[in-house]
PDB file of N, CA and C in Angstrom:
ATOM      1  N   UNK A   1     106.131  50.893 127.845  1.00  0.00           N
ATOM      2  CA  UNK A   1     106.520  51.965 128.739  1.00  0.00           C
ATOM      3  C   UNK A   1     108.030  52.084 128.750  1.00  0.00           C
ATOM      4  N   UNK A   2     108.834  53.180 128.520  1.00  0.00           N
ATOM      5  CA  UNK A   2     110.037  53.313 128.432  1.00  0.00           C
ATOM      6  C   UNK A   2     110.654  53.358 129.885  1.00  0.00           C
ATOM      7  N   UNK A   3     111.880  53.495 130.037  1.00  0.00           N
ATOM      8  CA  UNK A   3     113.006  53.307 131.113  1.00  0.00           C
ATOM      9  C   UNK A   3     113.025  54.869 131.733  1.00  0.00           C
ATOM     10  N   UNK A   4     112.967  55.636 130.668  1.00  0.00           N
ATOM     11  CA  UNK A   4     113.460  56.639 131.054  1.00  0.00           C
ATOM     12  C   UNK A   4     112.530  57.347 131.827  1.00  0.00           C
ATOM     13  N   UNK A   5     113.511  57.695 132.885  1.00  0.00           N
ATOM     14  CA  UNK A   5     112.107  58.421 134.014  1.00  0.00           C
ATOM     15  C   UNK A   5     112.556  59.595 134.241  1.00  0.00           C
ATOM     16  N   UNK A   6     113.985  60.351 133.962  1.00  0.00           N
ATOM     17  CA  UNK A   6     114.813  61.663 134.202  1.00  0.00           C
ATOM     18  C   UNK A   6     114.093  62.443 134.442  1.00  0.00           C
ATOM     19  N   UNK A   7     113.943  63.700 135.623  1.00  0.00           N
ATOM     20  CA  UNK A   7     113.407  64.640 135.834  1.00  0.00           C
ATOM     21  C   UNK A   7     112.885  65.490 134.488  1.00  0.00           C
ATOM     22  N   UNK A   8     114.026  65.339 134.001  1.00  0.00           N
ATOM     23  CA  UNK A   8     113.280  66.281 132.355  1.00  0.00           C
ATOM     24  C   UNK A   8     113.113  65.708 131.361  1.00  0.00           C
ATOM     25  N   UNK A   9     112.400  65.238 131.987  1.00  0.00           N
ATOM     26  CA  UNK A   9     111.278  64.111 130.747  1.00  0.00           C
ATOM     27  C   UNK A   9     110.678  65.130 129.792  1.00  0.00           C
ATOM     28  N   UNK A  10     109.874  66.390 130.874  1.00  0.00           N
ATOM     29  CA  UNK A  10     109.238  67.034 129.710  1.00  0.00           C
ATOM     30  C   UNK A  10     110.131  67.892 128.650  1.00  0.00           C
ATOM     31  N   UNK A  11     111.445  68.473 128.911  1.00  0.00           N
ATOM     32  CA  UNK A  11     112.215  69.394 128.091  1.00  0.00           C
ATOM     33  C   UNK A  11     111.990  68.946 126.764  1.00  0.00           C
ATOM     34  N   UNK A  12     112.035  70.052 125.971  1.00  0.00           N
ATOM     35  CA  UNK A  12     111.965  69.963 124.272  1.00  0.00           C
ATOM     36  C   UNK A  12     112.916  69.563 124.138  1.00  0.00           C
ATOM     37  N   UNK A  13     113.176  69.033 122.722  1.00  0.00           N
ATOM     38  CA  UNK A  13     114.078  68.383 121.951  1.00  0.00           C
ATOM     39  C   UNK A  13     114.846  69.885 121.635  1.00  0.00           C
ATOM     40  N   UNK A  14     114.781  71.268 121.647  1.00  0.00           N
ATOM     41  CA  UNK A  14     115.746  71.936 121.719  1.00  0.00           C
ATOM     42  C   UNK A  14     116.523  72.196 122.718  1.00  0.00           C
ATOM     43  N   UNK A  15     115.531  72.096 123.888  1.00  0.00           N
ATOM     44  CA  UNK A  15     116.414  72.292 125.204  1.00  0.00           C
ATOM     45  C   UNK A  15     117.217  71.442 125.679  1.00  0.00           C
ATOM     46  N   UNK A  16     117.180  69.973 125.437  1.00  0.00           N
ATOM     47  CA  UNK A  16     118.065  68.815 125.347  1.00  0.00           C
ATOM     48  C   UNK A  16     119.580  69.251 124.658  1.00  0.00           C
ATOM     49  N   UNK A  17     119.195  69.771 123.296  1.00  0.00           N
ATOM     50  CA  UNK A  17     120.001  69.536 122.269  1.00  0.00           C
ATOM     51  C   UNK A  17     121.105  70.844 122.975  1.00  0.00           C
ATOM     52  N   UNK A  18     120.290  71.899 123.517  1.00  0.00           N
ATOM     53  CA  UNK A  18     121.633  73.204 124.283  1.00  0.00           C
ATOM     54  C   UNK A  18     122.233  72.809 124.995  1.00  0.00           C
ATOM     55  N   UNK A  19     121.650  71.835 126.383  1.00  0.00           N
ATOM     56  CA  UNK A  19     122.190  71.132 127.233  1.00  0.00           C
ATOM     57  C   UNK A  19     123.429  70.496 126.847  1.00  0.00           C
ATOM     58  N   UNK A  20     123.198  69.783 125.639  1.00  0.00           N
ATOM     59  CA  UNK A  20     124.582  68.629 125.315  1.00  0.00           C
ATOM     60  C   UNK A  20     125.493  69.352 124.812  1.00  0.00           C
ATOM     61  N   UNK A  21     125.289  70.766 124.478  1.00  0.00           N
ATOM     62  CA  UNK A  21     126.341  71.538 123.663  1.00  0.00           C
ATOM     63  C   UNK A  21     127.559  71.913 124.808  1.00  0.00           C
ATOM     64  N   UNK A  22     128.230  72.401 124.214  1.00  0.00           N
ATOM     65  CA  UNK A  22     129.063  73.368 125.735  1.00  0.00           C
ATOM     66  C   UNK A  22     128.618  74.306 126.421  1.00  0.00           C
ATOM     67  N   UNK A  23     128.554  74.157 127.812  1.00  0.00           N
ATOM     68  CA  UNK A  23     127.304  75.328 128.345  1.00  0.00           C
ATOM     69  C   UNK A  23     128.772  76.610 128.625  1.00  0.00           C
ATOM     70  N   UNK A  24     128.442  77.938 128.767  1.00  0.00           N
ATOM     71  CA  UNK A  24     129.558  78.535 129.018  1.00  0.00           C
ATOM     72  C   UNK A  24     128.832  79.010 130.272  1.00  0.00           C
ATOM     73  N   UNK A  25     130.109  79.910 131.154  1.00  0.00           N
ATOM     74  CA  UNK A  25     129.989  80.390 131.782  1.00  0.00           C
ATOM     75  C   UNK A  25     128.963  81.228 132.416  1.00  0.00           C
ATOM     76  N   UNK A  26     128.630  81.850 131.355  1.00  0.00           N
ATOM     77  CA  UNK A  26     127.411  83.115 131.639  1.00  0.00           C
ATOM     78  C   UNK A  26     125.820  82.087 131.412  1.00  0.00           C
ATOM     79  N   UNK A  27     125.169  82.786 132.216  1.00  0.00           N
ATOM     80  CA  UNK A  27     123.582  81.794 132.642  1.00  0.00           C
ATOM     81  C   UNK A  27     122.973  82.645 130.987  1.00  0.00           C
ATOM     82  N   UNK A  28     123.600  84.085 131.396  1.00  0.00           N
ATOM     83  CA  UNK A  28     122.212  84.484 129.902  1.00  0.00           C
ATOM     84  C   UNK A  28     123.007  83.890 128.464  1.00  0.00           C
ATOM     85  N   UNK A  29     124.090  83.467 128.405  1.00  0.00           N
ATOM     86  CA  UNK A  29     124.176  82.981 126.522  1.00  0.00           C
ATOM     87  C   UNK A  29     123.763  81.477 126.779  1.00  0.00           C
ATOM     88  N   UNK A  30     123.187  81.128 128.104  1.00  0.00           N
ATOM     89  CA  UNK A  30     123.103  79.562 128.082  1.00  0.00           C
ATOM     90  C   UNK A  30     121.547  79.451 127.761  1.00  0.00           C
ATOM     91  N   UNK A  31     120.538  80.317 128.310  1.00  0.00           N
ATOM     92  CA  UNK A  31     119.569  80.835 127.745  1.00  0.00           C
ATOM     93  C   UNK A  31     119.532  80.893 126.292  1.00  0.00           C
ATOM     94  N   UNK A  32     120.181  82.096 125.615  1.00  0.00           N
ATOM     95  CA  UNK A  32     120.102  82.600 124.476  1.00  0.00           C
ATOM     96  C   UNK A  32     120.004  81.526 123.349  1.00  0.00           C
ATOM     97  N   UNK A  33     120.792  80.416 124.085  1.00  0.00           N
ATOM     98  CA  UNK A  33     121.190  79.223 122.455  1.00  0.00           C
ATOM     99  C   UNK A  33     120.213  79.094 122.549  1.00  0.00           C
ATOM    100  N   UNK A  34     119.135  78.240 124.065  1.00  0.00           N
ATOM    101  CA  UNK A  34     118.061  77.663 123.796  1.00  0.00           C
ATOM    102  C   UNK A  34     116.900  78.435 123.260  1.00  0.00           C
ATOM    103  N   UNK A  35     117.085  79.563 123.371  1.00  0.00           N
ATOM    104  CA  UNK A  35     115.901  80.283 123.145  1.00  0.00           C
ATOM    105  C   UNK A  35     116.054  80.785 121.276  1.00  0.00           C
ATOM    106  N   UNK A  36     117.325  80.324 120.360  1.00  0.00           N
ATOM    107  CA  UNK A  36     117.687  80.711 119.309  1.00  0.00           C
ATOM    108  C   UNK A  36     117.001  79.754 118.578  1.00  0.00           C
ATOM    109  N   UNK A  37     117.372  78.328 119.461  1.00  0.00           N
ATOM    110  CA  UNK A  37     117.236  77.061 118.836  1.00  0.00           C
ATOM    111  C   UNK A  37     115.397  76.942 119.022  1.00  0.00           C
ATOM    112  N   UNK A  38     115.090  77.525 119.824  1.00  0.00           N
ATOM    113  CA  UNK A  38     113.351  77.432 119.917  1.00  0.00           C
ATOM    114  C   UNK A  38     112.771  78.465 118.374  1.00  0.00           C
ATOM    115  N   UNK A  39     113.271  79.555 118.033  1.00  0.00           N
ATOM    116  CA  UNK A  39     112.996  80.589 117.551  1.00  0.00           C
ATOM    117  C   UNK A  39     113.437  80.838 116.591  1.00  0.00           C
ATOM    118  N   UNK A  40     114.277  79.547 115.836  1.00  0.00           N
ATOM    119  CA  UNK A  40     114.609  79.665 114.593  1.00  0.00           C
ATOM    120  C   UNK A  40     113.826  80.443 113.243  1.00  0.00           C
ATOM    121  N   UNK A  41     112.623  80.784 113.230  1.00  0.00           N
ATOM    122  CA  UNK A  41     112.115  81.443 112.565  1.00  0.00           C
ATOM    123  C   UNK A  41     111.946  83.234 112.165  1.00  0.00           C
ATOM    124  N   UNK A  42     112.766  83.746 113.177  1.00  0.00           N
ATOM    125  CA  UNK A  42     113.248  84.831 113.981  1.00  0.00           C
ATOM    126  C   UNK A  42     114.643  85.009 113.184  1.00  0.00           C
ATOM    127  N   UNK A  43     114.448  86.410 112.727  1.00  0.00           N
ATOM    128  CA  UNK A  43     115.967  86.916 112.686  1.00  0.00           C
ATOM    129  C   UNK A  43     116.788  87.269 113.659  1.00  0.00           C
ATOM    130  N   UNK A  44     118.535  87.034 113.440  1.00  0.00           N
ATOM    131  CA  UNK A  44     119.037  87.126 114.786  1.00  0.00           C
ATOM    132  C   UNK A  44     118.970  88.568 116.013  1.00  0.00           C
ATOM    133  N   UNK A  45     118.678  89.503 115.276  1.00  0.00           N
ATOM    134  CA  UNK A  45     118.217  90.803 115.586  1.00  0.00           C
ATOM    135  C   UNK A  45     117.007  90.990 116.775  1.00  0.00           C
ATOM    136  N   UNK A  46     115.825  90.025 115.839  1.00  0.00           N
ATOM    137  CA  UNK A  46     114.453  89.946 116.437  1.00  0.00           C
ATOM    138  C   UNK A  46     114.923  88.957 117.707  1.00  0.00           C
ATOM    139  N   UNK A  47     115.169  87.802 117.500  1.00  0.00           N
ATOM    140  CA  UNK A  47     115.933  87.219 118.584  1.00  0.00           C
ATOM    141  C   UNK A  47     116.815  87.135 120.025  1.00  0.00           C
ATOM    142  N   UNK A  48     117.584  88.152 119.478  1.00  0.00           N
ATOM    143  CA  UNK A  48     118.156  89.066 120.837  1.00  0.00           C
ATOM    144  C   UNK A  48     117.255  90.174 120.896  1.00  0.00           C
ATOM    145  N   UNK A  49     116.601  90.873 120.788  1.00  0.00           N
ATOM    146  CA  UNK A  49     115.457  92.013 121.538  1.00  0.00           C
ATOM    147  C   UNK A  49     114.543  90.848 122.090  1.00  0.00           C
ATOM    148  N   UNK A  50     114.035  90.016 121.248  1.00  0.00           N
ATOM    149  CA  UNK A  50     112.984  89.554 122.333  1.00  0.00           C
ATOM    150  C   UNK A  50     113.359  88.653 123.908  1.00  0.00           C
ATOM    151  N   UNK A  51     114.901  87.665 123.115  1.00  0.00           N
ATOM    152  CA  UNK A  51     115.566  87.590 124.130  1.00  0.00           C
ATOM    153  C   UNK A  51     115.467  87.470 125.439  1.00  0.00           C
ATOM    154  N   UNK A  52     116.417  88.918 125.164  1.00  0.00           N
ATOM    155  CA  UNK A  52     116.620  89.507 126.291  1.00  0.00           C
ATOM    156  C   UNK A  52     115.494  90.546 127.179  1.00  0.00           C
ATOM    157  N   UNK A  53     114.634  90.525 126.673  1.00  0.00           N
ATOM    158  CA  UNK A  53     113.490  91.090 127.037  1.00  0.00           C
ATOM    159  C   UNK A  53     112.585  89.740 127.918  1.00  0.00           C
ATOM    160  N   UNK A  54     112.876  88.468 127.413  1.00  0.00           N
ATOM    161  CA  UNK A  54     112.160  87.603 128.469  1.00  0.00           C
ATOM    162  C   UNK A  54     113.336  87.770 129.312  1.00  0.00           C
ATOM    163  N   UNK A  55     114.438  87.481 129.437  1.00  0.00           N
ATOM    164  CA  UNK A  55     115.570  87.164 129.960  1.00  0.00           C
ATOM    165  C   UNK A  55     114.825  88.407 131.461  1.00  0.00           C
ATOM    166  N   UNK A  56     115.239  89.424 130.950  1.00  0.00           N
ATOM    167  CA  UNK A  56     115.336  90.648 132.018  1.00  0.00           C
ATOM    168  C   UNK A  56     113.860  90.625 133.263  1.00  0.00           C
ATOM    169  N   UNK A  57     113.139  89.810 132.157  1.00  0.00           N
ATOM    170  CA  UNK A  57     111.256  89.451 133.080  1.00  0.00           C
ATOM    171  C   UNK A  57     111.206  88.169 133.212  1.00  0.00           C
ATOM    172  N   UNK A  58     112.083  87.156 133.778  1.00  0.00           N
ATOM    173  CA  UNK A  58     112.406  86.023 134.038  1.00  0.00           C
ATOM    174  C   UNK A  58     112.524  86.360 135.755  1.00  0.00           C
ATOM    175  N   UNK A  59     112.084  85.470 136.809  1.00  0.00           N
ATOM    176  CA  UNK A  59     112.414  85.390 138.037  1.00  0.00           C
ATOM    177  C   UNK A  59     113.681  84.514 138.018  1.00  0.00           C
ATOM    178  N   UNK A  60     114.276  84.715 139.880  1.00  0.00           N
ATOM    179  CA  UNK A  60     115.147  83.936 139.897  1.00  0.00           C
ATOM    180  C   UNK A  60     114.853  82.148 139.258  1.00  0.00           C
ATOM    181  N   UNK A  61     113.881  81.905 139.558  1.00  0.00           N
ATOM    182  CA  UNK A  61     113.548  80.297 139.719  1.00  0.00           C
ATOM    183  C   UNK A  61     113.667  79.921 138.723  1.00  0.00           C
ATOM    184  N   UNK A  62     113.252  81.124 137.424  1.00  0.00           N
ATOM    185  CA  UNK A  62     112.576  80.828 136.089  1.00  0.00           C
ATOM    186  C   UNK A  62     114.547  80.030 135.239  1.00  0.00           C
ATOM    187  N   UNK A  63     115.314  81.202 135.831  1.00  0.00           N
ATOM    188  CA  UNK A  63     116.936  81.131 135.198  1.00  0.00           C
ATOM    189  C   UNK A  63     117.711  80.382 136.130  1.00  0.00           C
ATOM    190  N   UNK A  64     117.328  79.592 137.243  1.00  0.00           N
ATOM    191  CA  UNK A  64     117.915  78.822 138.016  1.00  0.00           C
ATOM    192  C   UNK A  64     118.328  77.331 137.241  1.00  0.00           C
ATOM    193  N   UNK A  65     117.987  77.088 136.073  1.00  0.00           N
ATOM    194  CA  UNK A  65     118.699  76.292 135.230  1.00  0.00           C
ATOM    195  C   UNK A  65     119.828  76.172 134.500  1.00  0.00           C
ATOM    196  N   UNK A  66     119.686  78.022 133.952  1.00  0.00           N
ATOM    197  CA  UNK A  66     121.039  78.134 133.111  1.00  0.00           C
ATOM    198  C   UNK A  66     121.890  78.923 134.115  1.00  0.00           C
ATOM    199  N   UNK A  67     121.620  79.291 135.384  1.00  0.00           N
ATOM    200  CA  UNK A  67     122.430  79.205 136.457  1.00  0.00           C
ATOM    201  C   UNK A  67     123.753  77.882 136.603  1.00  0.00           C
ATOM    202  N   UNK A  68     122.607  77.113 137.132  1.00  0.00           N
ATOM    203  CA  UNK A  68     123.097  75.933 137.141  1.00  0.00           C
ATOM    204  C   UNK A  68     124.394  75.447 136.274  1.00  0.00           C
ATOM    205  N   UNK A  69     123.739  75.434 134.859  1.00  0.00           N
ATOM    206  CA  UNK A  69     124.508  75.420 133.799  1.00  0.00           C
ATOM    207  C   UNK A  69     125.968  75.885 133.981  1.00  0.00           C
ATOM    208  N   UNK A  70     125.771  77.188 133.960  1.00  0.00           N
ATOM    209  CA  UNK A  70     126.800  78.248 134.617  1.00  0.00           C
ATOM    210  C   UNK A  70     128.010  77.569 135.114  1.00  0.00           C
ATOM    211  N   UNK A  71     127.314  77.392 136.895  1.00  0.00           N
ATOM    212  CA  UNK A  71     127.966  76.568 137.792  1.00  0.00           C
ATOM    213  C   UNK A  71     128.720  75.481 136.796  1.00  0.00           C
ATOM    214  N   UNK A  72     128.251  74.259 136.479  1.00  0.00           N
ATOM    215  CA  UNK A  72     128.877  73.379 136.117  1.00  0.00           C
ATOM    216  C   UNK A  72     130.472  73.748 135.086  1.00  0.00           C
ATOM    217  N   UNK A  73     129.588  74.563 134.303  1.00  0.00           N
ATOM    218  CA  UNK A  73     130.498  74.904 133.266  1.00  0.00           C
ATOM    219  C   UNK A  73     131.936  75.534 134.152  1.00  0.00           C
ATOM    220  N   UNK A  74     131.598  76.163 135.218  1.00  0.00           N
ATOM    221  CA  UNK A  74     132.550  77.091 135.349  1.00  0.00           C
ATOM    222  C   UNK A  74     133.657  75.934 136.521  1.00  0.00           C
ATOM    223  N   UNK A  75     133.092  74.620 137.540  1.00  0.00           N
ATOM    224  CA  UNK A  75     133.620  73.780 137.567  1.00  0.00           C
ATOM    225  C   UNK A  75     134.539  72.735 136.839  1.00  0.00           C
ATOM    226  N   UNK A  76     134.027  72.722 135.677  1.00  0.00           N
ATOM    227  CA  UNK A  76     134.841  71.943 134.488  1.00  0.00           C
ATOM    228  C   UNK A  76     135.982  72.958 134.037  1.00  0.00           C
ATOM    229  N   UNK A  77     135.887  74.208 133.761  1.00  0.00           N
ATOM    230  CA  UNK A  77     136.870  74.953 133.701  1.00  0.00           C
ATOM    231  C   UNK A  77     138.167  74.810 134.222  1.00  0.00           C
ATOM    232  N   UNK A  78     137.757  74.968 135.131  1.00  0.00           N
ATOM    233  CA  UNK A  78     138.613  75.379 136.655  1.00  0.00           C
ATOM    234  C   UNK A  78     139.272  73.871 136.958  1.00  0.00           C
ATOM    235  N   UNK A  79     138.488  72.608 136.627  1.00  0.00           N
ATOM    236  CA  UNK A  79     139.255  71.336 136.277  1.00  0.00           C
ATOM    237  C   UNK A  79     140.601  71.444 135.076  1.00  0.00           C
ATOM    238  N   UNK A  80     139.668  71.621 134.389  1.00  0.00           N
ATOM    239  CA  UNK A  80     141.095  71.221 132.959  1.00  0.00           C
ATOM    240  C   UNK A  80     141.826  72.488 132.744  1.00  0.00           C
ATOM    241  N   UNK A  81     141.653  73.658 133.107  1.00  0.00           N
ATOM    242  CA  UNK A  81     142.162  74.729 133.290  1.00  0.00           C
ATOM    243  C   UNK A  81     143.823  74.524 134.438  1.00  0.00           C
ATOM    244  N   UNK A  82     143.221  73.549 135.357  1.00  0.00           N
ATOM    245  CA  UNK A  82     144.680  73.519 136.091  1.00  0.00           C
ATOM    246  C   UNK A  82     145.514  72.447 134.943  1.00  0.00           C
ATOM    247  N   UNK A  83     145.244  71.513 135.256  1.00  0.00           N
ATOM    248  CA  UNK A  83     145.664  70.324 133.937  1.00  0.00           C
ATOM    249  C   UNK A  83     146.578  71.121 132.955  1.00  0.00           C
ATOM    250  N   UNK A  84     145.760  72.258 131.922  1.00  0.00           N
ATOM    251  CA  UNK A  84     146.217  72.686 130.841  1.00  0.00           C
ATOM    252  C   UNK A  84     147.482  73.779 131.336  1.00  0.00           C
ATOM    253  N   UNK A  85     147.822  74.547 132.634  1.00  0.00           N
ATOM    254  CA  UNK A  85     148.572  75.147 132.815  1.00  0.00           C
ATOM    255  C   UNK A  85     149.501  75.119 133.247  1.00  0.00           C
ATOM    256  N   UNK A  86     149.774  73.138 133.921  1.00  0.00           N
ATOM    257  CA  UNK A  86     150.915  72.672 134.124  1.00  0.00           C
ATOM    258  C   UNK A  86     151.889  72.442 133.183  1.00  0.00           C
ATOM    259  N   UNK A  87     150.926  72.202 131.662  1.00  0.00           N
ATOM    260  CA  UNK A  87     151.420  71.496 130.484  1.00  0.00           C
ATOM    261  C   UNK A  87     152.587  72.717 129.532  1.00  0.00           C
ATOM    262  N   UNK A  88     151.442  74.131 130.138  1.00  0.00           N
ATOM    263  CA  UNK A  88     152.393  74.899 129.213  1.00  0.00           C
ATOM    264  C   UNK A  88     153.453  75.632 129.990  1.00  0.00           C
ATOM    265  N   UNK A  89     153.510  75.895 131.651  1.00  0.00           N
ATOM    266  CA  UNK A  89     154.526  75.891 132.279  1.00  0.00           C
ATOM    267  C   UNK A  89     155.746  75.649 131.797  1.00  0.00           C
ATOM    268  N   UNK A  90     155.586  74.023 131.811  1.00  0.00           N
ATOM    269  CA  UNK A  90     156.557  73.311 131.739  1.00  0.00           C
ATOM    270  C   UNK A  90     157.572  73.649 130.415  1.00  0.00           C
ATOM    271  N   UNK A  91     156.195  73.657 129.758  1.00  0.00           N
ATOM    272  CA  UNK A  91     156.815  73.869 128.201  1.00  0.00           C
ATOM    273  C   UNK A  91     157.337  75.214 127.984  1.00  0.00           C
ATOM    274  N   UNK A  92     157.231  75.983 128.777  1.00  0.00           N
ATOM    275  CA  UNK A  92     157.772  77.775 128.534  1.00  0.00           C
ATOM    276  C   UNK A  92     158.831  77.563 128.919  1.00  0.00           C
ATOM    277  N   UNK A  93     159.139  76.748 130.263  1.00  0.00           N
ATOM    278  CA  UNK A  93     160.391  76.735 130.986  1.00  0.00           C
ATOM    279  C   UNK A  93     161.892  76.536 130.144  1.00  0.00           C
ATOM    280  N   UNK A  94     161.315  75.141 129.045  1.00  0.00           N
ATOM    281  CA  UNK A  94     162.684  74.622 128.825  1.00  0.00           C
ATOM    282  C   UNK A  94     162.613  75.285 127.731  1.00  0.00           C
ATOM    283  N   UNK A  95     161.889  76.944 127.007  1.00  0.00           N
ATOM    284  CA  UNK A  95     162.372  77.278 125.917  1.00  0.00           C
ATOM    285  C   UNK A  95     163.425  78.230 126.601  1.00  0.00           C
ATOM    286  N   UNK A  96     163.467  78.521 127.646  1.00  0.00           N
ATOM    287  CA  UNK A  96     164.174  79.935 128.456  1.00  0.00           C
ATOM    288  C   UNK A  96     165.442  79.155 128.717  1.00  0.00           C
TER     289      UNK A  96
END
């Protein structure tokens, strides 16, 4: 019996694999990877129509993951985003 007991025990091995990627901002391209990476057999064309066609007939509850996602992503931002704008401040200053 393994250790691992994580709530998403059941997620596919694609939905894992979007998770670890960089999630961005927007809930629907956080969707889209996973649903690219499910549907690899799909041209990218067929892919975005069908998409976004579950996307748009998705309830809140259904996208309350790559919500989530969202959220986080847009926290980490907003972290190294201050970090990165002290750095170039500084550095604009002493070219002036």
């Amino acid at each position: 019996m393994s250790n691992d007991s994580s709530p998403n025990q059941g997620e596919s091995a694609a939905s894992k694999a979007a998770k670890r990627r960089a999630a961005t901002r927007n809930p629907y391209l956080n969707f889209m990877r996973e649903f690219r990476l499910k549907n690899k057999n799909m041209n990218v064309v067929e892919q975005t129509v069908k998409g976004a066609e579950m996307w748009r007939k998705m309830n809140e509850s259904q996208k309350a993951p790559y919500v989530d996602l969202a959220r986080q992503a847009r926290r980490r931002r907003k972290k190294g985003k201050k970090r990165r704008r002290r750095g170039r401040r500084h550095s604009m200053e002493s070219d002036y």
